[in-house]
C-alpha atoms as a PDB file:
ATOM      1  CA  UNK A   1      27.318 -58.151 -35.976  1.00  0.00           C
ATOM      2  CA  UNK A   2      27.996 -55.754 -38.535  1.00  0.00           C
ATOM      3  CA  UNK A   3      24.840 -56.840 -39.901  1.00  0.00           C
ATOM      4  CA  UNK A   4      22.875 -55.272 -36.841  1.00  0.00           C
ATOM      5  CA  UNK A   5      24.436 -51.900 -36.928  1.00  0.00           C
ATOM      6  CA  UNK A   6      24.137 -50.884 -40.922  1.00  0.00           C
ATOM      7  CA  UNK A   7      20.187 -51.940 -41.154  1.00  0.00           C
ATOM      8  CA  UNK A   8      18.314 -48.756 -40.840  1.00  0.00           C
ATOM      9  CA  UNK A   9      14.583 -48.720 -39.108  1.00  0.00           C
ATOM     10  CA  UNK A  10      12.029 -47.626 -41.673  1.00  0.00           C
ATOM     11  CA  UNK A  11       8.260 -47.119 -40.802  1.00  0.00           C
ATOM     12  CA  UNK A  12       5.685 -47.639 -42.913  1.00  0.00           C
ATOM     13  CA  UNK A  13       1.935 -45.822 -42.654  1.00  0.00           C
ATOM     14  CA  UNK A  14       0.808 -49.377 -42.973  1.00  0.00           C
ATOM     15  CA  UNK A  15       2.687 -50.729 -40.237  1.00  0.00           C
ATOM     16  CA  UNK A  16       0.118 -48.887 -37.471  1.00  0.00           C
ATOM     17  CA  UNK A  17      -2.697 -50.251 -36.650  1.00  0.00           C
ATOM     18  CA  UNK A  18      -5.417 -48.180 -35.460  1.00  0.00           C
ATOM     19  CA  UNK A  19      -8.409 -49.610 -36.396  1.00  0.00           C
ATOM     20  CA  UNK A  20      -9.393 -49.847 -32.549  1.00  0.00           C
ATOM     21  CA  UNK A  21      -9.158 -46.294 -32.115  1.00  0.00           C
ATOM     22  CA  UNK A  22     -12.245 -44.692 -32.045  1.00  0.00           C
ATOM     23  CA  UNK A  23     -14.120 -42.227 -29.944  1.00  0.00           C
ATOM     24  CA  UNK A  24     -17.537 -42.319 -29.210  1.00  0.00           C
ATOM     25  CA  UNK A  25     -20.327 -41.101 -26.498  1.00  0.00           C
ATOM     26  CA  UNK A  26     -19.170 -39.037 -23.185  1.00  0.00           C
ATOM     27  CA  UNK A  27     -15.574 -38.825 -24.622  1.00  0.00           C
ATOM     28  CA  UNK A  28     -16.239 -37.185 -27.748  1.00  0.00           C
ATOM     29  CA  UNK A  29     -18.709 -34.926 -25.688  1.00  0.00           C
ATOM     30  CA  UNK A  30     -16.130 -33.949 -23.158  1.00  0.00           C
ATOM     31  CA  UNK A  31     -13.064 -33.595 -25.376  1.00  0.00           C
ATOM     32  CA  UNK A  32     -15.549 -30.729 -27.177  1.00  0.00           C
ATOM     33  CA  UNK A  33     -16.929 -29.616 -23.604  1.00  0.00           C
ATOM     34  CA  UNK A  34     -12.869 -28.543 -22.626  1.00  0.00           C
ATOM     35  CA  UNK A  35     -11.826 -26.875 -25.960  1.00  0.00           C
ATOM     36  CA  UNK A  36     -15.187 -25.039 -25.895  1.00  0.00           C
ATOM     37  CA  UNK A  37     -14.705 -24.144 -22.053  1.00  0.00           C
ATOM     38  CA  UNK A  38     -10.593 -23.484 -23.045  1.00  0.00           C
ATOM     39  CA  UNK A  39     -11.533 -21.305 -25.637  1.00  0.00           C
ATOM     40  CA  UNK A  40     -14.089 -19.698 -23.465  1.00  0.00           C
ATOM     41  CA  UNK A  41     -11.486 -18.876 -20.964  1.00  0.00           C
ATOM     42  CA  UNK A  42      -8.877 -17.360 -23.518  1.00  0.00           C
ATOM     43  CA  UNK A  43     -11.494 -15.108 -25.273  1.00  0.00           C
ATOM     44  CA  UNK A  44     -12.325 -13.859 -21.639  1.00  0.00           C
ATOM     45  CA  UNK A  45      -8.483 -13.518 -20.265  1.00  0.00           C
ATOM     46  CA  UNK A  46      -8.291 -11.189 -24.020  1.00  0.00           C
ATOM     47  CA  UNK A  47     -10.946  -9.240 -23.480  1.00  0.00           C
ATOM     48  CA  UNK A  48     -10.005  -8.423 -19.537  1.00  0.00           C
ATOM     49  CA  UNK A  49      -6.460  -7.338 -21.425  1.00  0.00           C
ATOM     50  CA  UNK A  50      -8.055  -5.386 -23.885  1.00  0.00           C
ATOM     51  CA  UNK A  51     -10.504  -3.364 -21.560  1.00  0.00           C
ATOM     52  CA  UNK A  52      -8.394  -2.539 -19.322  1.00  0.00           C
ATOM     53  CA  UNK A  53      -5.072  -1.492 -21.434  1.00  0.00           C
ATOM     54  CA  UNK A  54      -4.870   2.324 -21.477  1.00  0.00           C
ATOM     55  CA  UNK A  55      -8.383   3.674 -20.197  1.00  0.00           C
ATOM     56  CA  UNK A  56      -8.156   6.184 -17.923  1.00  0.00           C
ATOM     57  CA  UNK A  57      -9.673   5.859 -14.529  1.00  0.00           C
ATOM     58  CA  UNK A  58     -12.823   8.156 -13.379  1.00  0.00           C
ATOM     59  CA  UNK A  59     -12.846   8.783  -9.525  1.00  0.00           C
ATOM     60  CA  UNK A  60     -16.367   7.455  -8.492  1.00  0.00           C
ATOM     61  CA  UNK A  61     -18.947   9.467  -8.542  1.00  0.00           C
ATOM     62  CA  UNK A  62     -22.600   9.303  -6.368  1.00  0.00           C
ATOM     63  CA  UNK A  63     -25.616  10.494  -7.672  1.00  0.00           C
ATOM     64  CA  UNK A  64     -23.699  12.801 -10.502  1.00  0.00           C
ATOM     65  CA  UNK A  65     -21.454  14.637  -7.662  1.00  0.00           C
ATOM     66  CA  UNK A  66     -17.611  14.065  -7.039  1.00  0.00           C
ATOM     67  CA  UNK A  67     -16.684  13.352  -3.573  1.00  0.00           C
ATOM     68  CA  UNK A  68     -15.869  16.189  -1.565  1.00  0.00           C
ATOM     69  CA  UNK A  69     -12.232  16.887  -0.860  1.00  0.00           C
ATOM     70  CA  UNK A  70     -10.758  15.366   2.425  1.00  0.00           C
ATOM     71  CA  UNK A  71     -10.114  18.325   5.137  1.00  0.00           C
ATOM     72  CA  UNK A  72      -6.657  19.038   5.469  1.00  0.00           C
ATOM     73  CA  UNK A  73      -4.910  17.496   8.300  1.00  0.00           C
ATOM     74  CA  UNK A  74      -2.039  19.720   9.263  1.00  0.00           C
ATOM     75  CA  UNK A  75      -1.790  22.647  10.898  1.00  0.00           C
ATOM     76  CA  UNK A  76      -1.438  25.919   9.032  1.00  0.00           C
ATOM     77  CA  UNK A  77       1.768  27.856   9.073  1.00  0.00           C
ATOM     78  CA  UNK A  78       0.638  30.680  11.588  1.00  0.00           C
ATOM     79  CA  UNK A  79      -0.413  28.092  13.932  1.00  0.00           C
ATOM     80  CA  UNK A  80       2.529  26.098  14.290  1.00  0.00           C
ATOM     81  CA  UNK A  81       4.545  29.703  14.701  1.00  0.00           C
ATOM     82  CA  UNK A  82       1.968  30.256  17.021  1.00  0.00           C
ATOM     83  CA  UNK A  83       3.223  27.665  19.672  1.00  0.00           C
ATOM     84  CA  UNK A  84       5.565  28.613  22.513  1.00  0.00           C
ATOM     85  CA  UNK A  85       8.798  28.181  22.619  1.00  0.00           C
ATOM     86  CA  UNK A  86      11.067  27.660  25.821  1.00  0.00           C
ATOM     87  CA  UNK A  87      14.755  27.313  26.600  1.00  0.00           C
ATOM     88  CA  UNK A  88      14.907  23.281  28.161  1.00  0.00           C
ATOM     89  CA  UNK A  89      16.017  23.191  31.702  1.00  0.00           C
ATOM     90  CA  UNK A  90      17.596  19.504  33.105  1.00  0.00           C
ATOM     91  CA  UNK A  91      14.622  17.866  35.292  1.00  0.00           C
ATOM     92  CA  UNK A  92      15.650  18.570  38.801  1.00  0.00           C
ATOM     93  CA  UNK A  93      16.366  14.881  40.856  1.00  0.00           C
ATOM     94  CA  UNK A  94      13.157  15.082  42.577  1.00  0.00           C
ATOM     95  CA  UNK A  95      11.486  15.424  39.248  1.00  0.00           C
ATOM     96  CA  UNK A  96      12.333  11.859  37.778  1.00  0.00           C
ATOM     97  CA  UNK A  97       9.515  11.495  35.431  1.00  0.00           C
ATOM     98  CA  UNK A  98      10.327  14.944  33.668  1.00  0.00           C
ATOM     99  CA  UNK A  99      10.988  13.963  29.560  1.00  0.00           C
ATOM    100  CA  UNK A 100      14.581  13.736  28.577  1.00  0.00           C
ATOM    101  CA  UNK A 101      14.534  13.362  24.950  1.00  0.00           C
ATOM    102  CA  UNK A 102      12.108  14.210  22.218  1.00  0.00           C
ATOM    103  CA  UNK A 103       9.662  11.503  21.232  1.00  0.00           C
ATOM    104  CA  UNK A 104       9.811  12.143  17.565  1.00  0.00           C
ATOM    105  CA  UNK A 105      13.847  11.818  16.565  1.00  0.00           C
ATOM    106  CA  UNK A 106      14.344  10.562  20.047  1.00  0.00           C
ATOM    107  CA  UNK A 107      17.094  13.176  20.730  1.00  0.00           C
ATOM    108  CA  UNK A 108      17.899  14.128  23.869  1.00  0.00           C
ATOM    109  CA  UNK A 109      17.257  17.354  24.898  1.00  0.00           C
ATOM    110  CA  UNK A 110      20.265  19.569  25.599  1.00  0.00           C
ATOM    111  CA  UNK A 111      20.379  22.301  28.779  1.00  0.00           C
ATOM    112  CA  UNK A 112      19.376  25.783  26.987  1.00  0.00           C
ATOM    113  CA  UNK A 113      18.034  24.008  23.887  1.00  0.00           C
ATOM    114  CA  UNK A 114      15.075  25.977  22.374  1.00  0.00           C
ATOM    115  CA  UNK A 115      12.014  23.729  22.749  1.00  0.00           C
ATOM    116  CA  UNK A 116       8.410  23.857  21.470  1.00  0.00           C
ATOM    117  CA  UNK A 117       5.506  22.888  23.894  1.00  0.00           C
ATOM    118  CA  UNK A 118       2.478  22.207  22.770  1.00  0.00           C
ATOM    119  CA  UNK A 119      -0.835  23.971  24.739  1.00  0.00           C
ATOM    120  CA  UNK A 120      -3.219  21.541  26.151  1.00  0.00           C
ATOM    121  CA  UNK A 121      -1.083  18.756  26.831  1.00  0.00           C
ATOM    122  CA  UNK A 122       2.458  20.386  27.908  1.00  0.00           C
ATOM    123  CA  UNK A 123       4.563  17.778  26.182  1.00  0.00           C
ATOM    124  CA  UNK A 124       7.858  19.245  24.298  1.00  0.00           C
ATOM    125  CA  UNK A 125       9.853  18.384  21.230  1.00  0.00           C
ATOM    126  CA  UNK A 126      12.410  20.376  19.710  1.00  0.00           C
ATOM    127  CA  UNK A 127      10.856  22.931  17.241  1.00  0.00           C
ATOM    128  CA  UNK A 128      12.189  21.599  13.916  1.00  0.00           C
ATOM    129  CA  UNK A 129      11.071  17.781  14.550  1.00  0.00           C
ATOM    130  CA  UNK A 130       7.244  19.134  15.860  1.00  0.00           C
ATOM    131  CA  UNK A 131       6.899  21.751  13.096  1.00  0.00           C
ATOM    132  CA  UNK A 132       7.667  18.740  10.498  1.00  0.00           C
ATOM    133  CA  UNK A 133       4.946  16.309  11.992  1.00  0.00           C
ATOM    134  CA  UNK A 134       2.532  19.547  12.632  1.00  0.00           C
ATOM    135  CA  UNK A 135       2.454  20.194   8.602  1.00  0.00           C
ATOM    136  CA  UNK A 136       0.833  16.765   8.065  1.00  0.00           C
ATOM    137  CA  UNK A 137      -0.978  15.955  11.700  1.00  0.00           C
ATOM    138  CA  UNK A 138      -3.224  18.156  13.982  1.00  0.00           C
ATOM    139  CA  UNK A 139      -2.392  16.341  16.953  1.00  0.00           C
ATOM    140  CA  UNK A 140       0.531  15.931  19.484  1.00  0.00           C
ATOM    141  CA  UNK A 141       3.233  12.648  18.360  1.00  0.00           C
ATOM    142  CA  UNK A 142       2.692  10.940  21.996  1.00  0.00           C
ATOM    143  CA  UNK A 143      -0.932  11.821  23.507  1.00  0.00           C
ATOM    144  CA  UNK A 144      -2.424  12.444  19.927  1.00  0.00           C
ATOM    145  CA  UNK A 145      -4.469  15.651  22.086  1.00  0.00           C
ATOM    146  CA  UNK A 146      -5.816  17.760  19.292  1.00  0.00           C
ATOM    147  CA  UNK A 147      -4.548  21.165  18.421  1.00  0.00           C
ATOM    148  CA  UNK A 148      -7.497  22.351  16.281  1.00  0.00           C
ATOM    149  CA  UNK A 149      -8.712  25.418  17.449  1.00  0.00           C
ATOM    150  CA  UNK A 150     -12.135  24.527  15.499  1.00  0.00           C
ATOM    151  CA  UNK A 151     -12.379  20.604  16.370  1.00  0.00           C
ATOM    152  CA  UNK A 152     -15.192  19.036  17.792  1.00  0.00           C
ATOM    153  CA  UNK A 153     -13.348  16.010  18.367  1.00  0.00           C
END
């Protein structure tokens, strides 16, 4: 037994046989076919890397000319200062589908709160929450009527 466990394994380069191993027609041709088509793919993947590291973006441009700037979409300042201002009154009971609460913080409205309606469409909001959407939108929060003096929409 202790014969077994002090022998030690040594290989020799003689010991393999691979005489048999050879490679030869459509398996030489594809073994080149996927290290070309692997280094094809690597030299690519750099080159995406490298073109697109660090250059700086041109907005796109027609015919030589820059795109025009997109029309503002709020409302000016004097406009929105423009818009009257009530004192809110509780609906009376006969009045049921009167609006209780403002549909853009979905407050509700108090009795002798100061209230901003808008012209065409009549609906109300309290003045800080409509001046806030008024600065980026031209419309009204629920009907989307629009408040553009000038629109042709």
């Amino acid at each position: 037994m202790e014969n077994q466990e002090t022998q030690t394994f040594h290989w020799h380069y003689k010991d393999f046989d691979d005489s048999n191993f050879q490679i030869r027609g459509r398996t030489l041709f594809f073994v080149v076919l996927l290290v070309c088509l692997i280094l094809f793919v690597t030299l690519i993947y750099f080159y995406c890397r490298w073109a697109c590291q660090g250059v700086p973006r041109a907005p796109l441009r027609l015919f030589g000319h820059a795109p025009p700037p997109p029309p503002p979409q709020g409302l000016d300042q004097s406009a929105i200062g423009n818009l009257p201002i009530i004192l809110h009154r509780r609906p009376s009971p006969t009045n049921s589908n009167a609006e209780a609460e403002c549909a853009i913080c979905l407050g509700i409205f108090q009795e002798g709160e100061k209230v901003k309606v808008l012209p065409d469409c009549r609906h109300f909001y309290h003045s800080e929450c409509v001046d806030e959407w008024l600065r980026t939108q031209s419309s009204c929060p629920l009907c989307r009527a629009s408040l553009r003096v000038d629109s042709t929409v």
